[in-house]
PDB file of N, CA and C in Angstrom:
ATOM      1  N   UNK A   1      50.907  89.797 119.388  1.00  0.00           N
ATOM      2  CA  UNK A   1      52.086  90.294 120.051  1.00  0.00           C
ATOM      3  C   UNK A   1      53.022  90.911 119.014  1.00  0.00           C
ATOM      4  N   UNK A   2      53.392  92.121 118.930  1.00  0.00           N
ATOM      5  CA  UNK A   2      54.669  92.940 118.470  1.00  0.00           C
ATOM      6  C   UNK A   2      55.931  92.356 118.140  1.00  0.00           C
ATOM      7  N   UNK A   3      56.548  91.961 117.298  1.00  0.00           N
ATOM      8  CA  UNK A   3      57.939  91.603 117.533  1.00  0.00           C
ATOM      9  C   UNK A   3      58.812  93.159 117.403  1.00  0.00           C
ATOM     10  N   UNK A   4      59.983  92.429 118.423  1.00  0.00           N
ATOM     11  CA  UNK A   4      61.073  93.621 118.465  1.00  0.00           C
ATOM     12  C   UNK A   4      62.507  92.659 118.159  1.00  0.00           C
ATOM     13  N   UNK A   5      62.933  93.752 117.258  1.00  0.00           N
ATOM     14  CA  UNK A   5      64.351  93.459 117.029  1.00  0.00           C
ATOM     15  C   UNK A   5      65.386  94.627 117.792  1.00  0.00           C
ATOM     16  N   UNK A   6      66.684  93.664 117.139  1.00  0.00           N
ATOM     17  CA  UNK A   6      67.593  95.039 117.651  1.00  0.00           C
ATOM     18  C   UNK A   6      68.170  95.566 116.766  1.00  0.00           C
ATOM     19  N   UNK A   7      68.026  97.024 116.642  1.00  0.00           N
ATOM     20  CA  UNK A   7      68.906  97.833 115.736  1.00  0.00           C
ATOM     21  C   UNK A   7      70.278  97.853 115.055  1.00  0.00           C
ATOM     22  N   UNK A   8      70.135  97.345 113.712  1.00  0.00           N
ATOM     23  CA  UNK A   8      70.974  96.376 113.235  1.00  0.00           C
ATOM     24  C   UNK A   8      72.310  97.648 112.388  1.00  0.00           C
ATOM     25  N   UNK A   9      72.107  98.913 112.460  1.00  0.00           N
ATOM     26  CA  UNK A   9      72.838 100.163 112.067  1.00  0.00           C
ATOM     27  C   UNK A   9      73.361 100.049 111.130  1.00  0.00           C
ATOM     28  N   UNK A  10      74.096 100.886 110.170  1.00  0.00           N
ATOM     29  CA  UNK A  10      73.878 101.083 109.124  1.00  0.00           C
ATOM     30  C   UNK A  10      75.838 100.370 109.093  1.00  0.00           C
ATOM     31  N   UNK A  11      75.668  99.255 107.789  1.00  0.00           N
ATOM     32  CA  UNK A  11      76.896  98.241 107.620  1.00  0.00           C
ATOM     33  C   UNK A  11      77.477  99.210 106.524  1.00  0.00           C
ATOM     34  N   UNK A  12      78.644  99.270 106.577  1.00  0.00           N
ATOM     35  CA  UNK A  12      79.665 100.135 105.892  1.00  0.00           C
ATOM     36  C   UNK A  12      79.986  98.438 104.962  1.00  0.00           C
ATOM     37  N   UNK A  13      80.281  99.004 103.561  1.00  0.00           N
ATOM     38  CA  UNK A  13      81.073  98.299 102.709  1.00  0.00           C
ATOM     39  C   UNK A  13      82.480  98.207 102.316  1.00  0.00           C
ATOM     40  N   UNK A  14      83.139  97.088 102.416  1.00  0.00           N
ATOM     41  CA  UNK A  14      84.616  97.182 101.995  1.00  0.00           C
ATOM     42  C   UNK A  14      84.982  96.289 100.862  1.00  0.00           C
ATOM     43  N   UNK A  15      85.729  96.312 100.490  1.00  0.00           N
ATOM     44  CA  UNK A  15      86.305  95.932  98.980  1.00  0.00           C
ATOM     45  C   UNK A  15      86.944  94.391  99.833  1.00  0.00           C
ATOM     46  N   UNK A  16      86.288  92.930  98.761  1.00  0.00           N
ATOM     47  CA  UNK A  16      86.910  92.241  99.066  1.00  0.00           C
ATOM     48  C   UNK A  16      88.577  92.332  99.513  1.00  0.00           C
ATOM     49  N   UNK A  17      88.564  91.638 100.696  1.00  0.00           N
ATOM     50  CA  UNK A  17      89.855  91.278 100.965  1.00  0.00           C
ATOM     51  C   UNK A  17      90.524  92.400 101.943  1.00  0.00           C
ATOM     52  N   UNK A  18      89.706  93.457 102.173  1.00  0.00           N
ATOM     53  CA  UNK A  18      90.079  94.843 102.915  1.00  0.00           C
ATOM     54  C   UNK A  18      89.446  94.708 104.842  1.00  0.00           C
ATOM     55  N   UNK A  19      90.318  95.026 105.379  1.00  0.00           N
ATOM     56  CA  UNK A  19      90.183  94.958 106.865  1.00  0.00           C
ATOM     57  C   UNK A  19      89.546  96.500 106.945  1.00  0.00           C
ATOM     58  N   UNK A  20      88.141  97.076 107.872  1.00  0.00           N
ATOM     59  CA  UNK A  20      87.829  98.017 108.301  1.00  0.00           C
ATOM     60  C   UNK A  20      88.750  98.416 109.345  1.00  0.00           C
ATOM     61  N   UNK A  21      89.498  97.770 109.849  1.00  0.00           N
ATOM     62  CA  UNK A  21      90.668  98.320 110.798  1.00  0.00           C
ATOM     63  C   UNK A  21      91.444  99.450 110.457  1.00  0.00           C
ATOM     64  N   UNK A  22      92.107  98.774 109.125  1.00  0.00           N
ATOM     65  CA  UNK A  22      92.960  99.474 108.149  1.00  0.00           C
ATOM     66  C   UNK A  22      92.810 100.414 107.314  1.00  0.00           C
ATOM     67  N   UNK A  23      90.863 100.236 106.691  1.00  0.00           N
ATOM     68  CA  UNK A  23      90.745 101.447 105.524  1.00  0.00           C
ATOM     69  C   UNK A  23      89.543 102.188 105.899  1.00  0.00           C
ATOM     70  N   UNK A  24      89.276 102.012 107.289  1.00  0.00           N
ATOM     71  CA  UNK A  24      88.711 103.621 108.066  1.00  0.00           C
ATOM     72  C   UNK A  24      89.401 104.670 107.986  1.00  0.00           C
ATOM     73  N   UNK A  25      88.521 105.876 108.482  1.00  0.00           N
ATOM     74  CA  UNK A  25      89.607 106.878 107.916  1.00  0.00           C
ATOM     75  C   UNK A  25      89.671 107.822 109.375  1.00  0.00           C
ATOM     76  N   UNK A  26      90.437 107.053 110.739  1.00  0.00           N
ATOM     77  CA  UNK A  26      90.470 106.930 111.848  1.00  0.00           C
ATOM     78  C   UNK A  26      90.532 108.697 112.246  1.00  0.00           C
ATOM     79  N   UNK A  27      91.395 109.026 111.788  1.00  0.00           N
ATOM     80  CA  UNK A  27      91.886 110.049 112.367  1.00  0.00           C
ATOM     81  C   UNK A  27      91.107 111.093 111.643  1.00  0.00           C
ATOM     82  N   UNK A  28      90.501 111.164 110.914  1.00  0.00           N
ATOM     83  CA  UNK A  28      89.310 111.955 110.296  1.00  0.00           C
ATOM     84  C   UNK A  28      88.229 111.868 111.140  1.00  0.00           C
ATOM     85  N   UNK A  29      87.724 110.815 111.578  1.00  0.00           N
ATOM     86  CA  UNK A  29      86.543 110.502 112.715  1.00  0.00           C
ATOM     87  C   UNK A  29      87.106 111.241 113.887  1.00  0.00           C
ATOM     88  N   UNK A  30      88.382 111.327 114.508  1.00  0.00           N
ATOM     89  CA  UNK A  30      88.315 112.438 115.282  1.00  0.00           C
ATOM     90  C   UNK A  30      88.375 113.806 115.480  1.00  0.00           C
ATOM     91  N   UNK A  31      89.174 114.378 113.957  1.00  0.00           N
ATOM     92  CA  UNK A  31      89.344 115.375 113.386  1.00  0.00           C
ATOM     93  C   UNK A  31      88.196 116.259 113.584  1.00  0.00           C
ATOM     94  N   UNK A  32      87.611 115.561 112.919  1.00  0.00           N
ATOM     95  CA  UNK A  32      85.877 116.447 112.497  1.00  0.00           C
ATOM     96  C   UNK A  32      84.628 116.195 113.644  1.00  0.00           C
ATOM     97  N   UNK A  33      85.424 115.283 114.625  1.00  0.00           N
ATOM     98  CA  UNK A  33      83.989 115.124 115.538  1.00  0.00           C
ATOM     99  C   UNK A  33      83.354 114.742 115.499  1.00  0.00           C
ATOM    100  N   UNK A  34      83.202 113.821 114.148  1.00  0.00           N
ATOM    101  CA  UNK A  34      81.937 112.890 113.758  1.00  0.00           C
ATOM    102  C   UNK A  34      80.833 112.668 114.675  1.00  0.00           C
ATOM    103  N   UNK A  35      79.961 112.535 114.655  1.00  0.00           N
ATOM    104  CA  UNK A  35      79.375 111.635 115.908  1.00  0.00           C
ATOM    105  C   UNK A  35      78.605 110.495 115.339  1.00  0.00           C
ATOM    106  N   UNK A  36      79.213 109.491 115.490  1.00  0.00           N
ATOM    107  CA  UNK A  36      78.432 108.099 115.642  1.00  0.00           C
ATOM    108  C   UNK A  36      78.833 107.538 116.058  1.00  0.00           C
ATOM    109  N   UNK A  37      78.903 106.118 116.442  1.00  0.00           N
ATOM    110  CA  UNK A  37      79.115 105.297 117.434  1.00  0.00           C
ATOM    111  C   UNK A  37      79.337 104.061 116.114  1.00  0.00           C
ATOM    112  N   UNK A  38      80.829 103.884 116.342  1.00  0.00           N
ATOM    113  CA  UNK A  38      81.189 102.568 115.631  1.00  0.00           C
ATOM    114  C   UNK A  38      81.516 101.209 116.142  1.00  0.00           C
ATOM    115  N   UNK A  39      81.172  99.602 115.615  1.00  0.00           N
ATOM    116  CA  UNK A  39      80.992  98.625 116.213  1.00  0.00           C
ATOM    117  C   UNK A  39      81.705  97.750 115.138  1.00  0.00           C
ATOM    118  N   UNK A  40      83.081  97.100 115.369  1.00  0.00           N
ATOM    119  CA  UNK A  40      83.881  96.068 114.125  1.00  0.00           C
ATOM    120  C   UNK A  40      83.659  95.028 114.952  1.00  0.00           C
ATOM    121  N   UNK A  41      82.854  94.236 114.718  1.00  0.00           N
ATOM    122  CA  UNK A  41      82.496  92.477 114.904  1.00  0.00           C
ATOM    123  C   UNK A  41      82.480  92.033 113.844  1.00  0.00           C
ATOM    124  N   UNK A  42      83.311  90.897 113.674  1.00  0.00           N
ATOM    125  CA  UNK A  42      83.393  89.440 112.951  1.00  0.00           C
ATOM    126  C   UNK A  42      83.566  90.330 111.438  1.00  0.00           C
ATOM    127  N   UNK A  43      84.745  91.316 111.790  1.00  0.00           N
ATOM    128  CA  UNK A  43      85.512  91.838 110.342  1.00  0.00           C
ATOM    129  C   UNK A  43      84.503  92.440 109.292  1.00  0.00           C
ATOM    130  N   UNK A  44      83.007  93.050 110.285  1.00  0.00           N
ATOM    131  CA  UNK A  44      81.643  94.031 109.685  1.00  0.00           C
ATOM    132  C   UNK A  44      81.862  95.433 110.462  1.00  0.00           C
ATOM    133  N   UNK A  45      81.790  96.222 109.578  1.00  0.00           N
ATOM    134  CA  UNK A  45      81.910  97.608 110.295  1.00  0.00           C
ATOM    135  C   UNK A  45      80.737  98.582 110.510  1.00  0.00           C
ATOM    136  N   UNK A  46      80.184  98.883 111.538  1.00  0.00           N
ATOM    137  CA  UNK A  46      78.714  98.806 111.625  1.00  0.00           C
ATOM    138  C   UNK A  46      79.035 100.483 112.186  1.00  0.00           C
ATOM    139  N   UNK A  47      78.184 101.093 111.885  1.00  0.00           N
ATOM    140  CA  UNK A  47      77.721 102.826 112.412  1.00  0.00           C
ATOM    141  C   UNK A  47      76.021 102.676 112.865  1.00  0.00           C
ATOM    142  N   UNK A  48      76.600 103.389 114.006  1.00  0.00           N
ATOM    143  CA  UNK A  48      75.232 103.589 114.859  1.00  0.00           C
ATOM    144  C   UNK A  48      74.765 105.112 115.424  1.00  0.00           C
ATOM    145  N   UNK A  49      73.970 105.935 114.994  1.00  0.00           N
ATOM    146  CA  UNK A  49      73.531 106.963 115.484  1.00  0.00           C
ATOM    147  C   UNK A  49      73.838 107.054 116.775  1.00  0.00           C
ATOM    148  N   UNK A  50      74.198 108.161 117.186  1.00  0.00           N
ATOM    149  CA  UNK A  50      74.506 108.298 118.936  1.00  0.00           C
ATOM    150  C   UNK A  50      73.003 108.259 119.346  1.00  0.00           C
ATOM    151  N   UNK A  51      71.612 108.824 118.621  1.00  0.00           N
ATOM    152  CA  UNK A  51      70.440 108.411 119.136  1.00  0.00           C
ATOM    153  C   UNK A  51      69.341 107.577 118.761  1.00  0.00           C
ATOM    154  N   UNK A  52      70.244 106.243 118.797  1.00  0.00           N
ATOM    155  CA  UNK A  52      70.062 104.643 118.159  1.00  0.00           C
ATOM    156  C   UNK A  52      68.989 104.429 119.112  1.00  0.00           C
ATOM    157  N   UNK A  53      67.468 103.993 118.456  1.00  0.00           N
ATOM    158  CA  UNK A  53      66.718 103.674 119.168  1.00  0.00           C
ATOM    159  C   UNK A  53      67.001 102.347 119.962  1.00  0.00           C
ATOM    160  N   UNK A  54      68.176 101.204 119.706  1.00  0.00           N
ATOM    161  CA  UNK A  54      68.553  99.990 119.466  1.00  0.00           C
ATOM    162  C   UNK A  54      67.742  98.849 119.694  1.00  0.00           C
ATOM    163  N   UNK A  55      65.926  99.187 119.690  1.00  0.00           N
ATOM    164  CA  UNK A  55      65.228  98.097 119.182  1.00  0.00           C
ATOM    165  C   UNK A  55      64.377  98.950 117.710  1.00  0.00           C
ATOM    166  N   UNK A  56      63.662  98.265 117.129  1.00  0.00           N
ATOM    167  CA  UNK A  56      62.983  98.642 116.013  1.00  0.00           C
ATOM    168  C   UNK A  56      61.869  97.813 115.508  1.00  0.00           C
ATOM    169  N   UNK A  57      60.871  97.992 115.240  1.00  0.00           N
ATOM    170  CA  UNK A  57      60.026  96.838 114.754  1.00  0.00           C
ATOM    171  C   UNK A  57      59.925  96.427 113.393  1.00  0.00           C
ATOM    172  N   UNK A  58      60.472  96.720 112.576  1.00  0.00           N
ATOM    173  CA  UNK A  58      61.008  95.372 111.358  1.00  0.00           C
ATOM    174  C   UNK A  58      62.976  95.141 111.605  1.00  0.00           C
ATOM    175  N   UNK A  59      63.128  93.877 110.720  1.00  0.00           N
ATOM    176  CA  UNK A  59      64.314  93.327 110.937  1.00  0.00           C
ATOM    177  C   UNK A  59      65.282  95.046 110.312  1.00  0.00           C
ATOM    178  N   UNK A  60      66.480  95.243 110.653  1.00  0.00           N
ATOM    179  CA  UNK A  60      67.082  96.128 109.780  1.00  0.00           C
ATOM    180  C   UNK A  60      67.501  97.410 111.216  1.00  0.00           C
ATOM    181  N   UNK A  61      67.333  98.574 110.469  1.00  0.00           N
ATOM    182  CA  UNK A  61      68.318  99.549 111.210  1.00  0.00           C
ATOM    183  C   UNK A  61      67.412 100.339 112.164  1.00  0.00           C
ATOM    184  N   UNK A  62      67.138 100.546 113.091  1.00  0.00           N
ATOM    185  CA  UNK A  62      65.906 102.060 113.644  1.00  0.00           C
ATOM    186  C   UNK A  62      66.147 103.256 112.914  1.00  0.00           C
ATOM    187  N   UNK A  63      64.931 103.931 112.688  1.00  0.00           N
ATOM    188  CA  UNK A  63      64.821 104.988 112.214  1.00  0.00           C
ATOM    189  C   UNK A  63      65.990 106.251 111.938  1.00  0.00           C
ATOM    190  N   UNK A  64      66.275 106.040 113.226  1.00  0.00           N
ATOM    191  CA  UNK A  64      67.373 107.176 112.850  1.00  0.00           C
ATOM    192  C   UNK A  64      68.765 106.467 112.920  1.00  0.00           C
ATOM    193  N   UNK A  65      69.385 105.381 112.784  1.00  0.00           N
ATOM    194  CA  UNK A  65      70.403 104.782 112.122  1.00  0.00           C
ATOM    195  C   UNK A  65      70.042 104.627 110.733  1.00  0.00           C
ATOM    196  N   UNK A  66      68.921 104.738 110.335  1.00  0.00           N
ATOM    197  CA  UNK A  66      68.392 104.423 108.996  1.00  0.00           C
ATOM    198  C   UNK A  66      68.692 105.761 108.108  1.00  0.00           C
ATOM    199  N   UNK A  67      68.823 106.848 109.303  1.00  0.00           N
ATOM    200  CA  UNK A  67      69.130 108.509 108.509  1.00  0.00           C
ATOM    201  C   UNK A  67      70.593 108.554 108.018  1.00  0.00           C
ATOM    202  N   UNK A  68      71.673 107.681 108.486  1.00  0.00           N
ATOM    203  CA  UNK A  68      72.877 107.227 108.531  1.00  0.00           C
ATOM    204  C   UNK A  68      72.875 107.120 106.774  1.00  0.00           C
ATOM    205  N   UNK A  69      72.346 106.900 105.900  1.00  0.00           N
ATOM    206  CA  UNK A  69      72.215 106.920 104.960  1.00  0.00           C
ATOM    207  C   UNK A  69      72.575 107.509 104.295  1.00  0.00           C
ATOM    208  N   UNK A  70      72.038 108.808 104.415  1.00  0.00           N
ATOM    209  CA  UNK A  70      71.468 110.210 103.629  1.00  0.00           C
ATOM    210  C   UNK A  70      72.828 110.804 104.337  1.00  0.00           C
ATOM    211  N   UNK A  71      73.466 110.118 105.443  1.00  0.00           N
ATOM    212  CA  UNK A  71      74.680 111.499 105.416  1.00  0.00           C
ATOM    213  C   UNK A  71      76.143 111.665 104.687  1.00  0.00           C
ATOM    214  N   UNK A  72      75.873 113.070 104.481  1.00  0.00           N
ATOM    215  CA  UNK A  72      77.364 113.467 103.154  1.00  0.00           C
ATOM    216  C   UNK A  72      78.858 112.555 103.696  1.00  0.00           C
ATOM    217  N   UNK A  73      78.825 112.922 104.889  1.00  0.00           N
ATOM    218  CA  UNK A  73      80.414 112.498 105.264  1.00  0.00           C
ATOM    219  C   UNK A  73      80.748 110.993 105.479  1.00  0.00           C
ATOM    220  N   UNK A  74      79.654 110.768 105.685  1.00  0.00           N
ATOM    221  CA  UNK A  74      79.435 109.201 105.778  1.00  0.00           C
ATOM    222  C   UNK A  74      79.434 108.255 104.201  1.00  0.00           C
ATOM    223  N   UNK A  75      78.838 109.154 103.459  1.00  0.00           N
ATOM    224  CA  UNK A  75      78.624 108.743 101.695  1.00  0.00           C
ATOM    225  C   UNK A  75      80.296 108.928 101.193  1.00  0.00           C
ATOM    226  N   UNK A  76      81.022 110.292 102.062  1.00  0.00           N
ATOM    227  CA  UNK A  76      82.389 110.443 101.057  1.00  0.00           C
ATOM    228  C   UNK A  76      82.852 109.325 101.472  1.00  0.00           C
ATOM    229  N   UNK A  77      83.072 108.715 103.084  1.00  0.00           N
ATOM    230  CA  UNK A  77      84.240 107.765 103.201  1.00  0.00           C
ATOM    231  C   UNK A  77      83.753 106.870 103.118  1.00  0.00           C
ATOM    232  N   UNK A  78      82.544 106.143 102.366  1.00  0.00           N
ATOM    233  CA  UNK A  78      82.509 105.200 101.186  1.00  0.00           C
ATOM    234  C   UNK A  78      82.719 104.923 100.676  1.00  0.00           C
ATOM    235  N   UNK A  79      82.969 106.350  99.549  1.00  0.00           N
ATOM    236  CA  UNK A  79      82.712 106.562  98.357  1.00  0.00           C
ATOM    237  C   UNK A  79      84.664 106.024  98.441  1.00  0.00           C
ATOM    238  N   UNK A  80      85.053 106.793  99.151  1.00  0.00           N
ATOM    239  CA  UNK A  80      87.003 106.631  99.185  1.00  0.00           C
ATOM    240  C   UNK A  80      87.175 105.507  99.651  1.00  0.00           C
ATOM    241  N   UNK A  81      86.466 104.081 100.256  1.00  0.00           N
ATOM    242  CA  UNK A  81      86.557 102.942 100.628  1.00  0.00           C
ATOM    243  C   UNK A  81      86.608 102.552  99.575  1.00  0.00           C
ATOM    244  N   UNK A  82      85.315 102.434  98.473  1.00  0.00           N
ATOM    245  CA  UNK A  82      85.439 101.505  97.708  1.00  0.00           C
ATOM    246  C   UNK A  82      86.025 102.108  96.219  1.00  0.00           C
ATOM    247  N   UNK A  83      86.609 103.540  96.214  1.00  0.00           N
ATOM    248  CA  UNK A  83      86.997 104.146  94.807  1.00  0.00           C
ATOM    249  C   UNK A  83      88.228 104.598  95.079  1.00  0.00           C
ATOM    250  N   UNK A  84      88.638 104.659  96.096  1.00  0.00           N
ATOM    251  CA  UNK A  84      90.095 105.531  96.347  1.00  0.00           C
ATOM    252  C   UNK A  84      89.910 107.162  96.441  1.00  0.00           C
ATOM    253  N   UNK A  85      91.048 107.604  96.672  1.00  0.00           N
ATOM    254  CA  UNK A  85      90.976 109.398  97.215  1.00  0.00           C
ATOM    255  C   UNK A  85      91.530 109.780  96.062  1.00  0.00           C
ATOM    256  N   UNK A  86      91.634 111.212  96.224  1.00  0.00           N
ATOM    257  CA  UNK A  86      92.958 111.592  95.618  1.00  0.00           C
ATOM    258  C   UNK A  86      94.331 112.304  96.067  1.00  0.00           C
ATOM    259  N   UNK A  87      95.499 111.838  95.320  1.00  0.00           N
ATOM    260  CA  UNK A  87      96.707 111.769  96.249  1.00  0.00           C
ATOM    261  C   UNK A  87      96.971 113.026  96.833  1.00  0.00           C
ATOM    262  N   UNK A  88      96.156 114.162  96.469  1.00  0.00           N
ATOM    263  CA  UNK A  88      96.086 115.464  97.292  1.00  0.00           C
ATOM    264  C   UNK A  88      95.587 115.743  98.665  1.00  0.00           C
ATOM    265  N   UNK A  89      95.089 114.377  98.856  1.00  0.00           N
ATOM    266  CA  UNK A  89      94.534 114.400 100.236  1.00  0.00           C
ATOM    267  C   UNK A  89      95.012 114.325 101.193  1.00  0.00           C
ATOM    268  N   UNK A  90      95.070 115.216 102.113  1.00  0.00           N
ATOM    269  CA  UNK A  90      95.672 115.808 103.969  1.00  0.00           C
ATOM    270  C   UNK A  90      95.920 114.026 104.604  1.00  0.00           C
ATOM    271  N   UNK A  91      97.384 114.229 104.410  1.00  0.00           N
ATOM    272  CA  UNK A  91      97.253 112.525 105.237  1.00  0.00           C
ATOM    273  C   UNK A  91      96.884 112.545 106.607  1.00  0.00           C
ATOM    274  N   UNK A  92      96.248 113.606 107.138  1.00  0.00           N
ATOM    275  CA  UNK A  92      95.358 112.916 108.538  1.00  0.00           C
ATOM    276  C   UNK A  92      93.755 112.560 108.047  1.00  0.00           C
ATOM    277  N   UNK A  93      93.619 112.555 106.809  1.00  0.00           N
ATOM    278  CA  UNK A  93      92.079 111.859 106.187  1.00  0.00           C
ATOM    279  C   UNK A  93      92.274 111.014 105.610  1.00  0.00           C
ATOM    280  N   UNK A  94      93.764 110.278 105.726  1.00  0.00           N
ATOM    281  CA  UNK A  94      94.193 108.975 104.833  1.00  0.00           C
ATOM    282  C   UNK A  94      93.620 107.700 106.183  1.00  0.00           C
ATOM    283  N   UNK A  95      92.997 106.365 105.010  1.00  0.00           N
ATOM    284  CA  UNK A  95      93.250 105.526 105.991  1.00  0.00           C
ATOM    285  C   UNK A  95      94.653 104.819 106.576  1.00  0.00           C
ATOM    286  N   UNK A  96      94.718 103.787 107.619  1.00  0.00           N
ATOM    287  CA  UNK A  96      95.974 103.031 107.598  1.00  0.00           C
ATOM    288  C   UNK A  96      96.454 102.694 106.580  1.00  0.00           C
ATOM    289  N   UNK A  97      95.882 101.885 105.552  1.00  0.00           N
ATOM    290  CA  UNK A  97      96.214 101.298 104.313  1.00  0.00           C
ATOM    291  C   UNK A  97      97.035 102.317 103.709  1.00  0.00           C
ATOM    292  N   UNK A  98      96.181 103.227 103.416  1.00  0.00           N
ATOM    293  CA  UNK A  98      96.534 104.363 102.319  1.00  0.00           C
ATOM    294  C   UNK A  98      97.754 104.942 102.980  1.00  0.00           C
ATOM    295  N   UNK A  99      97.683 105.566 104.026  1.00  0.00           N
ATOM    296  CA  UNK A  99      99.577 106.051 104.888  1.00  0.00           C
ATOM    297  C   UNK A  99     100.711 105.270 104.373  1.00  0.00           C
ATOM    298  N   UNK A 100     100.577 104.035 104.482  1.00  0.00           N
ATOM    299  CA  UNK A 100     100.783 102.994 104.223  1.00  0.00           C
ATOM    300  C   UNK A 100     101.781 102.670 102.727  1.00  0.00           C
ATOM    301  N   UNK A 101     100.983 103.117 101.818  1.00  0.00           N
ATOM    302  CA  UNK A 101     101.047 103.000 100.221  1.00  0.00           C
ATOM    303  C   UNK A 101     102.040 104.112 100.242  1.00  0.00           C
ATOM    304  N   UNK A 102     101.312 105.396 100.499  1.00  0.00           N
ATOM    305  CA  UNK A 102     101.433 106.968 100.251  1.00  0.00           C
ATOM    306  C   UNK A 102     102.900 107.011 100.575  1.00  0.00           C
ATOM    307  N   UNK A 103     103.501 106.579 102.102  1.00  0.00           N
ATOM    308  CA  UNK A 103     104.465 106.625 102.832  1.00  0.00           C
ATOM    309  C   UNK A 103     105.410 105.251 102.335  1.00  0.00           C
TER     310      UNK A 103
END
């Protein structure tokens, strides 16, 4: 028999002590249209392909949440999660936090 899991999508990293509430970069996700499908349970910030197979047969992400990886815009607001921006940046691509500081 096959085991099936469920598509576990690709977990965004935050800097101890940082709420994904606060250092998403909210208003950029609507700005640009993003498309993925985001999920904050138990203070984990999870991205899911809009064409999330949401079972998979090993433990981990389906195939194409697994492409979630490889994408640029997804790698920058990482990259500005866990390194910071720079203060030239359009405060509608700031997170809460950062408005926050900036302001």
């Amino acid at each position: 028999m096959k085991r099936v899991w469920q598509c576990q999508g690709f977990k965004m990293d935050f800097p101890e002590g940082k709420s994904p509430c606060v250092e998403w970069p909210w208003e950029e996700q609507v700005e640009l249209s993003m498309s993925c499908d985001i999920c904050i349970q138990g203070g984990v910030l999870t991205v899911y392909d809009p064409s999330c197979l949401k079972t998979t047969n090993e433990c981990g992400p389906c195939k194409n949440c697994q492409s979630l990886q490889d994408n640029g815009w997804l790698s920058g607001i990482q990259s500005h999660i866990s390194h910071g921006i720079a203060e030239t940046m359009p405060y509608k691509f700031l997170s809460m936090s950062r408005l926050i500081e900036v302001l």
